[in-house]
C-alpha atoms as a PDB file:
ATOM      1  CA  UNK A   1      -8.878 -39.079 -50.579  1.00  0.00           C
ATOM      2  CA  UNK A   2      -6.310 -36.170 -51.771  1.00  0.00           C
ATOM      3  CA  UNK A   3      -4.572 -36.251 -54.940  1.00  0.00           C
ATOM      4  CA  UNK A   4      -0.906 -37.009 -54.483  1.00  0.00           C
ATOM      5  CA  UNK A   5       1.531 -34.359 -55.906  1.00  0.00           C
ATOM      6  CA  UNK A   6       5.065 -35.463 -56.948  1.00  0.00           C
ATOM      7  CA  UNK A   7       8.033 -33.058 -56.641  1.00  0.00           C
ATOM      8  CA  UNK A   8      11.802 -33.880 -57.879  1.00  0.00           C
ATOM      9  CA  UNK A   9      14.834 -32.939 -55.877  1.00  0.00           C
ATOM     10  CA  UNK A  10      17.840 -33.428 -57.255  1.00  0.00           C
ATOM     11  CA  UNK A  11      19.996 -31.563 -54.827  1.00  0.00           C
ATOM     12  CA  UNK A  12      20.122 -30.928 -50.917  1.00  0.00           C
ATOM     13  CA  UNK A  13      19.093 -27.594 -52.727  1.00  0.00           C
ATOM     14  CA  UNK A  14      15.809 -28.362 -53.704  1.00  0.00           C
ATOM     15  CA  UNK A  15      14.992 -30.307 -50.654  1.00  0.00           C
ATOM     16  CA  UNK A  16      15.813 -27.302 -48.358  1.00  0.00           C
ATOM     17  CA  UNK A  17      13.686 -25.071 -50.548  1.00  0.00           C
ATOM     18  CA  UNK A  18      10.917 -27.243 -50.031  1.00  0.00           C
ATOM     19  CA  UNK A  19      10.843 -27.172 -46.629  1.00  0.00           C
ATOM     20  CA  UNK A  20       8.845 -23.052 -46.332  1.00  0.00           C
ATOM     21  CA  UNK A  21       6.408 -24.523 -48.515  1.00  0.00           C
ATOM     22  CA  UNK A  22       5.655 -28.239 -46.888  1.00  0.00           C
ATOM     23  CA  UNK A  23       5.664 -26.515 -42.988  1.00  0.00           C
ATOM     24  CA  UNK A  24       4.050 -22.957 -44.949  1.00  0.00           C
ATOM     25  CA  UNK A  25       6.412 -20.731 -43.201  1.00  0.00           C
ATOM     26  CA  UNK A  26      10.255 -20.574 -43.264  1.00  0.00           C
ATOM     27  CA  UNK A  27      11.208 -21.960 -39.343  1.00  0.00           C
ATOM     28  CA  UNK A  28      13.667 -19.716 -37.248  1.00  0.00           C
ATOM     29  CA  UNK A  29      15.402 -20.931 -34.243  1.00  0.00           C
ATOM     30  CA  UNK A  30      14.464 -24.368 -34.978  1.00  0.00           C
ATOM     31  CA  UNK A  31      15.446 -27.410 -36.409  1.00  0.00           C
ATOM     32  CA  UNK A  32      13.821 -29.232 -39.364  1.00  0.00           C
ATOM     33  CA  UNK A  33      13.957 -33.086 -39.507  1.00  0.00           C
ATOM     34  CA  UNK A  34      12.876 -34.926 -43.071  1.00  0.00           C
ATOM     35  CA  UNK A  35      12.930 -38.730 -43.260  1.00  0.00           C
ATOM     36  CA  UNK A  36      13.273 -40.452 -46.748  1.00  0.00           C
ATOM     37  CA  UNK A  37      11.842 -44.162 -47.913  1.00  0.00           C
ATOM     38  CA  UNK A  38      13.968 -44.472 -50.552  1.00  0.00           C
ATOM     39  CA  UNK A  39      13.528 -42.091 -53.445  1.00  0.00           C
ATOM     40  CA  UNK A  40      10.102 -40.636 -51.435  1.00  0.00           C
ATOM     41  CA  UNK A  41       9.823 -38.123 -49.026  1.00  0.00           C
ATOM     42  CA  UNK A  42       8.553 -39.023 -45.385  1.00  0.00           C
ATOM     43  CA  UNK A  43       7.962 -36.980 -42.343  1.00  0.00           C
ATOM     44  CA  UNK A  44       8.381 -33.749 -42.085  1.00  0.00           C
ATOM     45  CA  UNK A  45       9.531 -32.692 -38.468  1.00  0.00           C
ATOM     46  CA  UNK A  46      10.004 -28.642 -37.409  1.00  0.00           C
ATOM     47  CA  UNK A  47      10.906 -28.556 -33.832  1.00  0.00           C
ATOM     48  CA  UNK A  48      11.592 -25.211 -31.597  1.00  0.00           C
ATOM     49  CA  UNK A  49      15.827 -25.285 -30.523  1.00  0.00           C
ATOM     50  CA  UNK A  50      16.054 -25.897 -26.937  1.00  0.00           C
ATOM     51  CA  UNK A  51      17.065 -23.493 -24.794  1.00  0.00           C
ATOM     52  CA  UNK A  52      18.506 -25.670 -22.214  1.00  0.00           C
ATOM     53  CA  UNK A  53      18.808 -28.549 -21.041  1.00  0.00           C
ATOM     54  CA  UNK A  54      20.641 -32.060 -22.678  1.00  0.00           C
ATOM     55  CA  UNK A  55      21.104 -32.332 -26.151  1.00  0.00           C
ATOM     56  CA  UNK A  56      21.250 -35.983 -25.847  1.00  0.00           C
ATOM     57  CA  UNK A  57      18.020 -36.137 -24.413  1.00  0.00           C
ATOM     58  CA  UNK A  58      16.580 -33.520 -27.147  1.00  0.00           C
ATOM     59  CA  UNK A  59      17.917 -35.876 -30.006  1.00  0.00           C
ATOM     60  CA  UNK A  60      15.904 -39.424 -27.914  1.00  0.00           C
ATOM     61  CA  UNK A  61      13.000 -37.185 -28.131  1.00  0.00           C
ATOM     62  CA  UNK A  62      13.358 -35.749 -31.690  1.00  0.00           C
ATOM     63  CA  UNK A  63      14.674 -39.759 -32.613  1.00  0.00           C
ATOM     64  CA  UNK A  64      11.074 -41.179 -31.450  1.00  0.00           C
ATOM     65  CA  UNK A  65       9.059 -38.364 -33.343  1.00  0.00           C
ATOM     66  CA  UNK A  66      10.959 -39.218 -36.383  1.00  0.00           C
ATOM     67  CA  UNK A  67      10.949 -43.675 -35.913  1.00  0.00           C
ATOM     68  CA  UNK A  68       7.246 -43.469 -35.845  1.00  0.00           C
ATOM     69  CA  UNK A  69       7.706 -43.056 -39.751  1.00  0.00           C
ATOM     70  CA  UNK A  70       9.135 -46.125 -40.131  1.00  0.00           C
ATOM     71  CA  UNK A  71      13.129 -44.162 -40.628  1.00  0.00           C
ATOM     72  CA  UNK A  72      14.318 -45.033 -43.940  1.00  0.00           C
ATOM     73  CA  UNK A  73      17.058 -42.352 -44.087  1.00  0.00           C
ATOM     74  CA  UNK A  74      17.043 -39.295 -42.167  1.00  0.00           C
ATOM     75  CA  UNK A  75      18.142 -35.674 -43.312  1.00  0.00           C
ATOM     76  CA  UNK A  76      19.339 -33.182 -39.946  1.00  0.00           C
END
C-alpha cells in the first residue's frame, strides 16, 4: 500500500499549479477535469480538445469519465 501525501490549496492558484505535477507534464490543447469530495481531491481527468464534432456530446462523454468518482464537486 502507498503512503498518502497531503497537499493544501488554498486558492484556484494552487490547485492549477498542481495539475503539471499530478498528470507529470503541463497539458496543451486539452482540457483538465478535477473532482473534489469535500475538502479532498478526486479524479484527475486530462482529455485531448476535440477537433470536431458536438460539444454536447464531448461534455456526456467527459461527464461519465468524471461520475465514475462518485462527483462531489467538479472543477472545469
Amino acid at each position: 500500500m502507498s503512503e498518502k501525501t497531503t497537499m493544501s490549496a488554498s486558492s484556484a492558484a494552487d490547485v492549477l499549479a498542481y495539475v503539471p505535477h499530478a498528470l507529470g507534464f503541463a497539458p496543451r490543447e486539452s482540457f483538465v477535469f478535477l473532482t473534489k469530495q469535500g475538502k479532498r481531491l478526486g479524479a484527475t481527468l486530462r482529455i485531448d480538445a476535440p477537433r470536431q464534432g458536438d460539444p454536447a456530446e464531448f461534455a456526456r462523454v467527459v461527464l461519465g469519465y468524471l461520475s465514475h468518482d462518485g462527483l462531489g464537486d467538479l472543477f472545469l
